[in-house]
PDB file of N, CA and C in Angstrom:
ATOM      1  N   UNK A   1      62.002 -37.347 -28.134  1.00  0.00           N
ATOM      2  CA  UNK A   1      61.799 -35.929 -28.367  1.00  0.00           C
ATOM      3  C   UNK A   1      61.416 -35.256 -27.046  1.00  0.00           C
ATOM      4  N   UNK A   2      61.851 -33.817 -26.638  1.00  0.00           N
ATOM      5  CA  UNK A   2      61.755 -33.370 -25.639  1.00  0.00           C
ATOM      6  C   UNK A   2      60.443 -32.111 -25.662  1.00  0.00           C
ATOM      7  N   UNK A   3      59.518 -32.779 -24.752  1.00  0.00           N
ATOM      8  CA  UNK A   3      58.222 -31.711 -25.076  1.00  0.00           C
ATOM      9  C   UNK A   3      58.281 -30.625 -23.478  1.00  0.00           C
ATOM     10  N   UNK A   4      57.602 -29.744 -23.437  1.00  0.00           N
ATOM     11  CA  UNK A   4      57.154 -28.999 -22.034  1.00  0.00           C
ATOM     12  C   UNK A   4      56.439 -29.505 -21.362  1.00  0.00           C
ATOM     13  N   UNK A   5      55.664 -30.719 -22.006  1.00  0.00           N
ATOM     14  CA  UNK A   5      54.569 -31.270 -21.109  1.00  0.00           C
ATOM     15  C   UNK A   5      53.926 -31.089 -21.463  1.00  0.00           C
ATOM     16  N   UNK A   6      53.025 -30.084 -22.218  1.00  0.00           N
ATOM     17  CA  UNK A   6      51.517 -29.214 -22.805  1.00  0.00           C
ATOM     18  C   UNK A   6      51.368 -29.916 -23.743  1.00  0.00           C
ATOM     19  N   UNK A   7      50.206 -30.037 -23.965  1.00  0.00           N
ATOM     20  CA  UNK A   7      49.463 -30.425 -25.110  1.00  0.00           C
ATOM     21  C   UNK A   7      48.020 -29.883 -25.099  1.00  0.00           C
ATOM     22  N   UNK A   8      48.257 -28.995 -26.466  1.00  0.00           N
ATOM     23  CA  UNK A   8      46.382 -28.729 -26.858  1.00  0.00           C
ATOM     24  C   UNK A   8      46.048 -28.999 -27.628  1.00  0.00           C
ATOM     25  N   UNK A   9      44.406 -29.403 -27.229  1.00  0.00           N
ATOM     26  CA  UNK A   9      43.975 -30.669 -27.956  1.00  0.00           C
ATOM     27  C   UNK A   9      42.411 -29.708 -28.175  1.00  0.00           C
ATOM     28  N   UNK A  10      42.186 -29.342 -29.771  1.00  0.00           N
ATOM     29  CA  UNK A  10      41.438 -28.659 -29.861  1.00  0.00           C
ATOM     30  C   UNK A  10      40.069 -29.296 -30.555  1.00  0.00           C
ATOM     31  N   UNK A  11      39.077 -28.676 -29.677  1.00  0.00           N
ATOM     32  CA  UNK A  11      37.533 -29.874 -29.827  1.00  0.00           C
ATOM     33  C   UNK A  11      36.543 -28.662 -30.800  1.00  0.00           C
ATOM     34  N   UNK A  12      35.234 -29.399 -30.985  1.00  0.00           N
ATOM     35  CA  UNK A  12      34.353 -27.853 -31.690  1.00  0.00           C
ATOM     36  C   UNK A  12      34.175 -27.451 -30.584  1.00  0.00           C
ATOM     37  N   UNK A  13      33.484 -27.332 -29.054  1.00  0.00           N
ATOM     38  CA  UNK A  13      32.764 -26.620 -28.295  1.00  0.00           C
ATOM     39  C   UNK A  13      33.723 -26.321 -27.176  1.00  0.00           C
ATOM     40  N   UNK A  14      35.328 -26.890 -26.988  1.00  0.00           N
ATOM     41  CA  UNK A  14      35.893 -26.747 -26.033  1.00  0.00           C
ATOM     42  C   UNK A  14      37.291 -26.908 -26.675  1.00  0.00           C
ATOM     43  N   UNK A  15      38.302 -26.227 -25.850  1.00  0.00           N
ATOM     44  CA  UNK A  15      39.904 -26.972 -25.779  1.00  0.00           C
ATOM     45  C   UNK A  15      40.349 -27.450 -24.509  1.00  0.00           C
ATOM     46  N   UNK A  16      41.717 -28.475 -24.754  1.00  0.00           N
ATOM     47  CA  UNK A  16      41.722 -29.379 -23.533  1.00  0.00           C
ATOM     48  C   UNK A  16      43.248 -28.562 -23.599  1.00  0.00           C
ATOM     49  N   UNK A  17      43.461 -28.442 -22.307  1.00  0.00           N
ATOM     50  CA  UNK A  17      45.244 -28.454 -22.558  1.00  0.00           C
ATOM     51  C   UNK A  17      45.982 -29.614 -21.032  1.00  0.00           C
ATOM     52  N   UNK A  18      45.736 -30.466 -21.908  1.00  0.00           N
ATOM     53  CA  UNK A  18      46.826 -31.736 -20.649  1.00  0.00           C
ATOM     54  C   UNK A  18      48.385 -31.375 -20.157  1.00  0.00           C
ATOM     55  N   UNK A  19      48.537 -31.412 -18.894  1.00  0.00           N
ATOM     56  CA  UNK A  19      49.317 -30.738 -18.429  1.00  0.00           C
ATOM     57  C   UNK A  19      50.023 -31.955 -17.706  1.00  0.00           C
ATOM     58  N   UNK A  20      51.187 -32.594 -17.904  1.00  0.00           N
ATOM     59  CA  UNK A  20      51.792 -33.867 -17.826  1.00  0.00           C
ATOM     60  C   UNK A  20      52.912 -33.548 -17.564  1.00  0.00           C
ATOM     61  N   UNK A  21      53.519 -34.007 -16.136  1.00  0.00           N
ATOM     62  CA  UNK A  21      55.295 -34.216 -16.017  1.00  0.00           C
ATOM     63  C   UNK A  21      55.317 -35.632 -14.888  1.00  0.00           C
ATOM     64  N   UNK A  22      56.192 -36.275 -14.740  1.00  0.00           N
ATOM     65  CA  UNK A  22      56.166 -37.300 -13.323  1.00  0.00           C
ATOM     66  C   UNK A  22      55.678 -37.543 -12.249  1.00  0.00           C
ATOM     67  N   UNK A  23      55.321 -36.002 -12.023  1.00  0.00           N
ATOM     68  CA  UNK A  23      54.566 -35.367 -10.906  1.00  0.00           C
ATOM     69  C   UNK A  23      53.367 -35.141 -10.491  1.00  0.00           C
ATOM     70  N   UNK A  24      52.840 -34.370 -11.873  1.00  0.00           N
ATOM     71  CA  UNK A  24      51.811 -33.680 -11.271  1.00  0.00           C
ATOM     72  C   UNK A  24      51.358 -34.230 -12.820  1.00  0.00           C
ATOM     73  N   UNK A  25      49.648 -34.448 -12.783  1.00  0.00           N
ATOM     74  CA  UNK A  25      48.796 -34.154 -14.486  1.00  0.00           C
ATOM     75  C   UNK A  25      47.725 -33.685 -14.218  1.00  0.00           C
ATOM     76  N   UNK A  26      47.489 -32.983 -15.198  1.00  0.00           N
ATOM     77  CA  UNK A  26      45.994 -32.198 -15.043  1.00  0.00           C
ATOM     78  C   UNK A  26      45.372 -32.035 -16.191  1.00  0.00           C
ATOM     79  N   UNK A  27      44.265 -31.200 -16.348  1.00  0.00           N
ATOM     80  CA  UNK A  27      43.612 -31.062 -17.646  1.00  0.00           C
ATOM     81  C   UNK A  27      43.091 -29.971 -17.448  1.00  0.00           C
ATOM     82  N   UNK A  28      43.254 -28.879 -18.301  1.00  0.00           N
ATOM     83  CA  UNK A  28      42.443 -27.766 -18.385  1.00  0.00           C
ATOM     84  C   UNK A  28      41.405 -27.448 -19.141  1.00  0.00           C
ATOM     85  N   UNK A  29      40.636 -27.185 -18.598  1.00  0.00           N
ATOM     86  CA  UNK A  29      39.255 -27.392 -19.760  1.00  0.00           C
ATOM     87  C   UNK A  29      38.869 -25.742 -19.865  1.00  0.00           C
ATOM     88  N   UNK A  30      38.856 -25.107 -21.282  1.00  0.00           N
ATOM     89  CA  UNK A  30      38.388 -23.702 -21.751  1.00  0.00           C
ATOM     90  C   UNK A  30      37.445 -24.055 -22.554  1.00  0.00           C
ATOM     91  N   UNK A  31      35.758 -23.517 -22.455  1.00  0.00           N
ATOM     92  CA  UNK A  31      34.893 -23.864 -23.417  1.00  0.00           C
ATOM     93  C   UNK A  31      34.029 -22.008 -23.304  1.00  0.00           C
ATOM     94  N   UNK A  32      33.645 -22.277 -24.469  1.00  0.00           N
ATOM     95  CA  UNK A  32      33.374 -20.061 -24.328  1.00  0.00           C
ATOM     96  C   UNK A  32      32.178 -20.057 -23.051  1.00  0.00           C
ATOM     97  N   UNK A  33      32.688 -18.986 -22.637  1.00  0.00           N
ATOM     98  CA  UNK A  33      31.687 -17.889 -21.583  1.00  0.00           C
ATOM     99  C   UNK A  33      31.485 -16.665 -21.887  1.00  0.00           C
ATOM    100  N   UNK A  34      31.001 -15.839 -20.962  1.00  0.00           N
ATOM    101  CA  UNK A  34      30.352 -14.827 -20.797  1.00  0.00           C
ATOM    102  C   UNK A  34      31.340 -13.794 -21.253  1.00  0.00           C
ATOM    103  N   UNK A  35      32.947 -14.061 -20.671  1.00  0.00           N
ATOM    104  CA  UNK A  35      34.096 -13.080 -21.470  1.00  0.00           C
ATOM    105  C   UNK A  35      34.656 -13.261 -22.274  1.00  0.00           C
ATOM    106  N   UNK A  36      34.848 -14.444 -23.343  1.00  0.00           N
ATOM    107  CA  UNK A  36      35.161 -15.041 -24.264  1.00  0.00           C
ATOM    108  C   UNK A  36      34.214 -14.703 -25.706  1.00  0.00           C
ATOM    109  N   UNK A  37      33.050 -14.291 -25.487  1.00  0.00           N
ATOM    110  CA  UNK A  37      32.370 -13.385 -27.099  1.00  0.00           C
ATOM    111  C   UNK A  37      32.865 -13.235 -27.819  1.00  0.00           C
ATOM    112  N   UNK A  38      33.773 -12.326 -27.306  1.00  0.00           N
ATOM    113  CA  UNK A  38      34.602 -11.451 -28.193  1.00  0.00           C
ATOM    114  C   UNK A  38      35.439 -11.771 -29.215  1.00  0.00           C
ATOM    115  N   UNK A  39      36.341 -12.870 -28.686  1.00  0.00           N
ATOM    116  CA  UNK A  39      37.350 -13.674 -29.331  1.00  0.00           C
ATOM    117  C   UNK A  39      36.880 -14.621 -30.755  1.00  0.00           C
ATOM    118  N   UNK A  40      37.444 -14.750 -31.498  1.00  0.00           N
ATOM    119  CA  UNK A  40      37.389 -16.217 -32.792  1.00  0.00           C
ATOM    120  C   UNK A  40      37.594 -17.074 -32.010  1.00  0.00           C
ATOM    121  N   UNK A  41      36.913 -18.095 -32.348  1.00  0.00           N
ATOM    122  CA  UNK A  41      37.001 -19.765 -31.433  1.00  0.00           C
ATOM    123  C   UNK A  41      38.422 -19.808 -31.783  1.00  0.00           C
ATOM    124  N   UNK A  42      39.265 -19.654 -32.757  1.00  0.00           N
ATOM    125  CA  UNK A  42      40.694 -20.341 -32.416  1.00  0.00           C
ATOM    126  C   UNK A  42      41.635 -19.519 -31.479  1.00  0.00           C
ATOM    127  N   UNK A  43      41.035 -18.038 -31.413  1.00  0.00           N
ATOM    128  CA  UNK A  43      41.680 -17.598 -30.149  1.00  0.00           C
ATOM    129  C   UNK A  43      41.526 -17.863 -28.854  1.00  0.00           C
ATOM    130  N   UNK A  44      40.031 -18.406 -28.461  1.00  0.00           N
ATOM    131  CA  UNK A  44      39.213 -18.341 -27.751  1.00  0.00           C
ATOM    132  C   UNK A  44      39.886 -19.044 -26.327  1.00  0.00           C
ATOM    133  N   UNK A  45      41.062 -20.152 -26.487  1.00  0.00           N
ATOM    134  CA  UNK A  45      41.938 -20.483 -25.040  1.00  0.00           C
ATOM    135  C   UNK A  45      42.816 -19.152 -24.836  1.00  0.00           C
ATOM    136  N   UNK A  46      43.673 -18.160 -25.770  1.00  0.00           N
ATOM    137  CA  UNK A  46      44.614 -17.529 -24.982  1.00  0.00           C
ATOM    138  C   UNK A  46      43.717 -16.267 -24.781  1.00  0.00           C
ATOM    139  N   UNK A  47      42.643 -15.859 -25.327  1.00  0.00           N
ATOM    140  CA  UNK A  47      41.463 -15.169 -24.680  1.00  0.00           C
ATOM    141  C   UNK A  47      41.185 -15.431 -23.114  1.00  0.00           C
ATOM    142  N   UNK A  48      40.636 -16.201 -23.052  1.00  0.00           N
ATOM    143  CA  UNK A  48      40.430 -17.051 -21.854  1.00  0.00           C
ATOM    144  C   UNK A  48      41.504 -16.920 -20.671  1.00  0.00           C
ATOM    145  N   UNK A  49      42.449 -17.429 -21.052  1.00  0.00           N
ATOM    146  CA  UNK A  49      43.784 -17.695 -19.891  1.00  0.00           C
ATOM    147  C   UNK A  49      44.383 -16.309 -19.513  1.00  0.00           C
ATOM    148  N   UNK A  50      44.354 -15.518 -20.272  1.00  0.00           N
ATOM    149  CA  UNK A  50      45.020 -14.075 -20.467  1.00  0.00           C
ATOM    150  C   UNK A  50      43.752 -13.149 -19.673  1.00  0.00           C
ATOM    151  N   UNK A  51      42.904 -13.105 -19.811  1.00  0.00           N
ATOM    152  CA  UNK A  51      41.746 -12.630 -19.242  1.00  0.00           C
ATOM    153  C   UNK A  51      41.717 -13.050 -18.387  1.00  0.00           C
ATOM    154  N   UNK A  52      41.506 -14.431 -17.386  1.00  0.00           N
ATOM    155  CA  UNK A  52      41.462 -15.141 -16.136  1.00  0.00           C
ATOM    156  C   UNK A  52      42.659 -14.393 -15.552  1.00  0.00           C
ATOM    157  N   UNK A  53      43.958 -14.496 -15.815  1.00  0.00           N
ATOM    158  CA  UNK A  53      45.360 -14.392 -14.997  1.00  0.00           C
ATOM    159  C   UNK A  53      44.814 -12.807 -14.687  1.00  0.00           C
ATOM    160  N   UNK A  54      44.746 -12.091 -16.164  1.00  0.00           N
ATOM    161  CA  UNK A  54      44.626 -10.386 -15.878  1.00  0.00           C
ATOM    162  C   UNK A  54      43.972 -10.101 -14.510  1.00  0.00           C
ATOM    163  N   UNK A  55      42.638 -11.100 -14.633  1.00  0.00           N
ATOM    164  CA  UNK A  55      41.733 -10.810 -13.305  1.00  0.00           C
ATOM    165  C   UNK A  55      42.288 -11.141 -12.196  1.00  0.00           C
ATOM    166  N   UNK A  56      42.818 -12.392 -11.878  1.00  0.00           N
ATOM    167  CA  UNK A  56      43.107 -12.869 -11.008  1.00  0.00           C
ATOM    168  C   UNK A  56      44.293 -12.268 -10.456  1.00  0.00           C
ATOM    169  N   UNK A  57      45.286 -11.510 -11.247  1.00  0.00           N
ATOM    170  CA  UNK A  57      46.115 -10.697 -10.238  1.00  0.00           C
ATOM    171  C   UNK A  57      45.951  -9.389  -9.993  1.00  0.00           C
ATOM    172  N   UNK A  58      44.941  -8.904 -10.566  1.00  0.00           N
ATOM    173  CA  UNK A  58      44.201  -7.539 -10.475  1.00  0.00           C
ATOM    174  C   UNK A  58      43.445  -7.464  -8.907  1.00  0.00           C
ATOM    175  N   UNK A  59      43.448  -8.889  -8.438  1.00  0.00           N
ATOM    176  CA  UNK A  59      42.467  -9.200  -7.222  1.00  0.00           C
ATOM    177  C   UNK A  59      43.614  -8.721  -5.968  1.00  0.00           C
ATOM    178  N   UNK A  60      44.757  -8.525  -6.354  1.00  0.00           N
ATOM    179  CA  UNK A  60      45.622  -7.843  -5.447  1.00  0.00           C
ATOM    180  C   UNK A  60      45.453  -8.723  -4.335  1.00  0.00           C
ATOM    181  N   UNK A  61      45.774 -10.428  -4.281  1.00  0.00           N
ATOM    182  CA  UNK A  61      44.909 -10.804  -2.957  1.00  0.00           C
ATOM    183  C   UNK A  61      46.352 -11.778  -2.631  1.00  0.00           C
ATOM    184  N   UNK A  62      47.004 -11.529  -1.122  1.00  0.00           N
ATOM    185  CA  UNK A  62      48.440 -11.842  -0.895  1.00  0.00           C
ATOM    186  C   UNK A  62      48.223 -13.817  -1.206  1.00  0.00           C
ATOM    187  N   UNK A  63      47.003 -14.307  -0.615  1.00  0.00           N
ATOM    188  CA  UNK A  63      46.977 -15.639  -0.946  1.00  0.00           C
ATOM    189  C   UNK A  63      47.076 -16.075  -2.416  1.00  0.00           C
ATOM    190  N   UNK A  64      46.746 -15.323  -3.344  1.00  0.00           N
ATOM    191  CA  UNK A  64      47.060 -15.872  -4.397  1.00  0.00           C
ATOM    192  C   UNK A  64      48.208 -15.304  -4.897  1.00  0.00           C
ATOM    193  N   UNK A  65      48.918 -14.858  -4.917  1.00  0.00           N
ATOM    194  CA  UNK A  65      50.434 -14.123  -4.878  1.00  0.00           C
ATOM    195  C   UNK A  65      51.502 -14.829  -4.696  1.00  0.00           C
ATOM    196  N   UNK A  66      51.366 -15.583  -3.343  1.00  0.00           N
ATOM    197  CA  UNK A  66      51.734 -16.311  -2.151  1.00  0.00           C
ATOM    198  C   UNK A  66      51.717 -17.724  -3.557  1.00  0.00           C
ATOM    199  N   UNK A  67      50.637 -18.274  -3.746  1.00  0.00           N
ATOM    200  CA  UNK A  67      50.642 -19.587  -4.148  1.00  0.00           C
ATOM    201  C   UNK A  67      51.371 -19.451  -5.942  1.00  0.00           C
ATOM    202  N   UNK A  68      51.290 -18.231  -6.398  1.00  0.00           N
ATOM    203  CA  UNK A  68      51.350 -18.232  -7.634  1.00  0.00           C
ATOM    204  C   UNK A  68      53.148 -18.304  -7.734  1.00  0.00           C
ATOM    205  N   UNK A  69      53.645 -17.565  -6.395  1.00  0.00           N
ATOM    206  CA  UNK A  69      55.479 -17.858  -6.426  1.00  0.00           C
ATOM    207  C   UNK A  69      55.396 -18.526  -5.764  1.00  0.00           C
ATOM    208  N   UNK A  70      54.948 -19.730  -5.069  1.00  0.00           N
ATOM    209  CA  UNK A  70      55.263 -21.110  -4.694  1.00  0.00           C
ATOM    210  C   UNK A  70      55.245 -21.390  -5.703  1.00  0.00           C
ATOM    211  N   UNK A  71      54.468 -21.429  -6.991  1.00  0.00           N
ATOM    212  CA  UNK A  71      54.565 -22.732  -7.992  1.00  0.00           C
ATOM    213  C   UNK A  71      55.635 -21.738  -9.101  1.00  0.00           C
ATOM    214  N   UNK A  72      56.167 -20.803  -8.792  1.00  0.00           N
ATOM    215  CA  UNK A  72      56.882 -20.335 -10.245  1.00  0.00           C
ATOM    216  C   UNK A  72      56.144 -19.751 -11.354  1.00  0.00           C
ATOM    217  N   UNK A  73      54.545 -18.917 -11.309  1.00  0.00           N
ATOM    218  CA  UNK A  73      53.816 -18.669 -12.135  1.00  0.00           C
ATOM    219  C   UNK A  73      53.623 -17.112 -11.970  1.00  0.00           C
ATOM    220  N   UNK A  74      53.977 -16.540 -13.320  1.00  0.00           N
ATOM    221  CA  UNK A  74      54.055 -14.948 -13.197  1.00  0.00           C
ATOM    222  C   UNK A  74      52.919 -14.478 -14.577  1.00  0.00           C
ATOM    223  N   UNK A  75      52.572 -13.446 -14.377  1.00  0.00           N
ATOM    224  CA  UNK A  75      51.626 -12.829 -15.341  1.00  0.00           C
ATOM    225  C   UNK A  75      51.453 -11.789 -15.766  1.00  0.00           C
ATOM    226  N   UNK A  76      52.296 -10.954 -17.314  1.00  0.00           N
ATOM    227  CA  UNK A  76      51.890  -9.578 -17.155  1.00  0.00           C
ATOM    228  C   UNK A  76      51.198  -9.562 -18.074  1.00  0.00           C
ATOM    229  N   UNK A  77      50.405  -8.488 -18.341  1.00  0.00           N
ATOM    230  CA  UNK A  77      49.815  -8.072 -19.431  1.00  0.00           C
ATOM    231  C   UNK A  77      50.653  -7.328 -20.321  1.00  0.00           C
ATOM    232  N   UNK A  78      50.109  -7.614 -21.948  1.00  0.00           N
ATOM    233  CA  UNK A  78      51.130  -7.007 -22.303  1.00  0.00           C
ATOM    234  C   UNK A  78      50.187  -6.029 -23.369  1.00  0.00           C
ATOM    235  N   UNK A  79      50.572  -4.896 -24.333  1.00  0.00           N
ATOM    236  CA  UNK A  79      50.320  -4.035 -24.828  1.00  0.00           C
ATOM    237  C   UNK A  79      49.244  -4.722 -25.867  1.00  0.00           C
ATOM    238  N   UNK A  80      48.681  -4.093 -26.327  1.00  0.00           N
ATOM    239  CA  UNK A  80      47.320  -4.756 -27.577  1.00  0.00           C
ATOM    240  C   UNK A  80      48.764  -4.528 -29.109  1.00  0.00           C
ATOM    241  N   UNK A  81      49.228  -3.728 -29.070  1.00  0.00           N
ATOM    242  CA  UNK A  81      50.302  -3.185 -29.991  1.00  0.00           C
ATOM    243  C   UNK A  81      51.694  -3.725 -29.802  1.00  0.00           C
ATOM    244  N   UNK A  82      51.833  -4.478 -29.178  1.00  0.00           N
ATOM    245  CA  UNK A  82      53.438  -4.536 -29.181  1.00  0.00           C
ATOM    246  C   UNK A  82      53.581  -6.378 -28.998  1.00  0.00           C
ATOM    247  N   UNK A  83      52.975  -7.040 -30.277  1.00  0.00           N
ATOM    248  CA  UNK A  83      52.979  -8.376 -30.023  1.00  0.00           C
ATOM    249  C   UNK A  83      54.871  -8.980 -29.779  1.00  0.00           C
ATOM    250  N   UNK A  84      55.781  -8.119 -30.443  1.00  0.00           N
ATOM    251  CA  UNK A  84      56.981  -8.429 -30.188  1.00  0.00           C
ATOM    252  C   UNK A  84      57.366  -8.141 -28.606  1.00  0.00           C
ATOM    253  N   UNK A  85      56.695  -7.657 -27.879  1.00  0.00           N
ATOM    254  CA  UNK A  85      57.261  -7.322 -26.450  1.00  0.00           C
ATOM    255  C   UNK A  85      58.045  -8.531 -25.770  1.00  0.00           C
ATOM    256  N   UNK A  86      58.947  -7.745 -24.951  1.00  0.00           N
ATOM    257  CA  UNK A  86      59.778  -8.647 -24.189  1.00  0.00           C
ATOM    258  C   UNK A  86      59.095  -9.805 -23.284  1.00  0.00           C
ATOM    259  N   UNK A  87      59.091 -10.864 -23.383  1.00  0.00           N
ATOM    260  CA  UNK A  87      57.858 -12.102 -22.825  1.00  0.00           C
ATOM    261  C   UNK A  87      58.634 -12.870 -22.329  1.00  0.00           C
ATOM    262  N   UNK A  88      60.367 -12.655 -21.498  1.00  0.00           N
ATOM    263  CA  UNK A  88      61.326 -13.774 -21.409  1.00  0.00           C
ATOM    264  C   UNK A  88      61.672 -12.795 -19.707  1.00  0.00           C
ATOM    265  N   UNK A  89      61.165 -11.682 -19.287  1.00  0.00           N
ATOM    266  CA  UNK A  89      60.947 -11.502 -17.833  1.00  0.00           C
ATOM    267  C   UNK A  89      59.757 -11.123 -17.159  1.00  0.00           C
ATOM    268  N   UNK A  90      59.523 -12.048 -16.009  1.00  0.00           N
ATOM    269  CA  UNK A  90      58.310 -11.852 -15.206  1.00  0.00           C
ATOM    270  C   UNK A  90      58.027 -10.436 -14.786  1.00  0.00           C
ATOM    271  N   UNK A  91      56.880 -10.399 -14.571  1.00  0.00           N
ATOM    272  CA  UNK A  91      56.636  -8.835 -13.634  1.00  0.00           C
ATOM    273  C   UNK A  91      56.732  -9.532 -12.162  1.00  0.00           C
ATOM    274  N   UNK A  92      56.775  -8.723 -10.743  1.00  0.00           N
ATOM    275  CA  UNK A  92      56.347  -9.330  -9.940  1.00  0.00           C
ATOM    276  C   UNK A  92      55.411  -8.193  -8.954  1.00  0.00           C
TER     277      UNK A  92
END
């Protein structure tokens, strides 16, 4: 069977998301903070990741820009209202 690699693996106080190809593995660890309140624990990773990216390209900062199209990683925000929005082209 052909997976993306991802796997989330959901705990009571944290989620894991293992990040696996030939190459590269990692583990992402989301457990609630200070901006995460807000959210239901089962939202509480795309809370998290969606909030981090928002910030992190809001930081307008060319080094992370720079590293985010070296690896192929784009981020827009998208409307609170328009969960159907187009999610199949990057912003840049």
């Amino acid at each position: 069977m052909t997976t993306s690699g991802l796997d989330i693996i959901s705990g009571n106080d944290m989620t894991r998301i293992k990040a696996v190809c030939e190459h590269q593995r990692g583990l992402i660890y989301v457990v609630p903070a200070e901006r995460s309140w807000v959210c239901a624990k089962e939202y509480l990773p795309a809370h998290a990741l969606a909030g981090f990216f928002r910030e992190l390209t809001a930081l307008d900062n060319t080094e992370v820009q720079g590293l985010m199209q070296q690896w192929g990683i784009y981020f827009r925000q998208l409307p609170n209202d328009q969960e159907g929005a187009d999610t199949e082209t990057p912003a840049k």
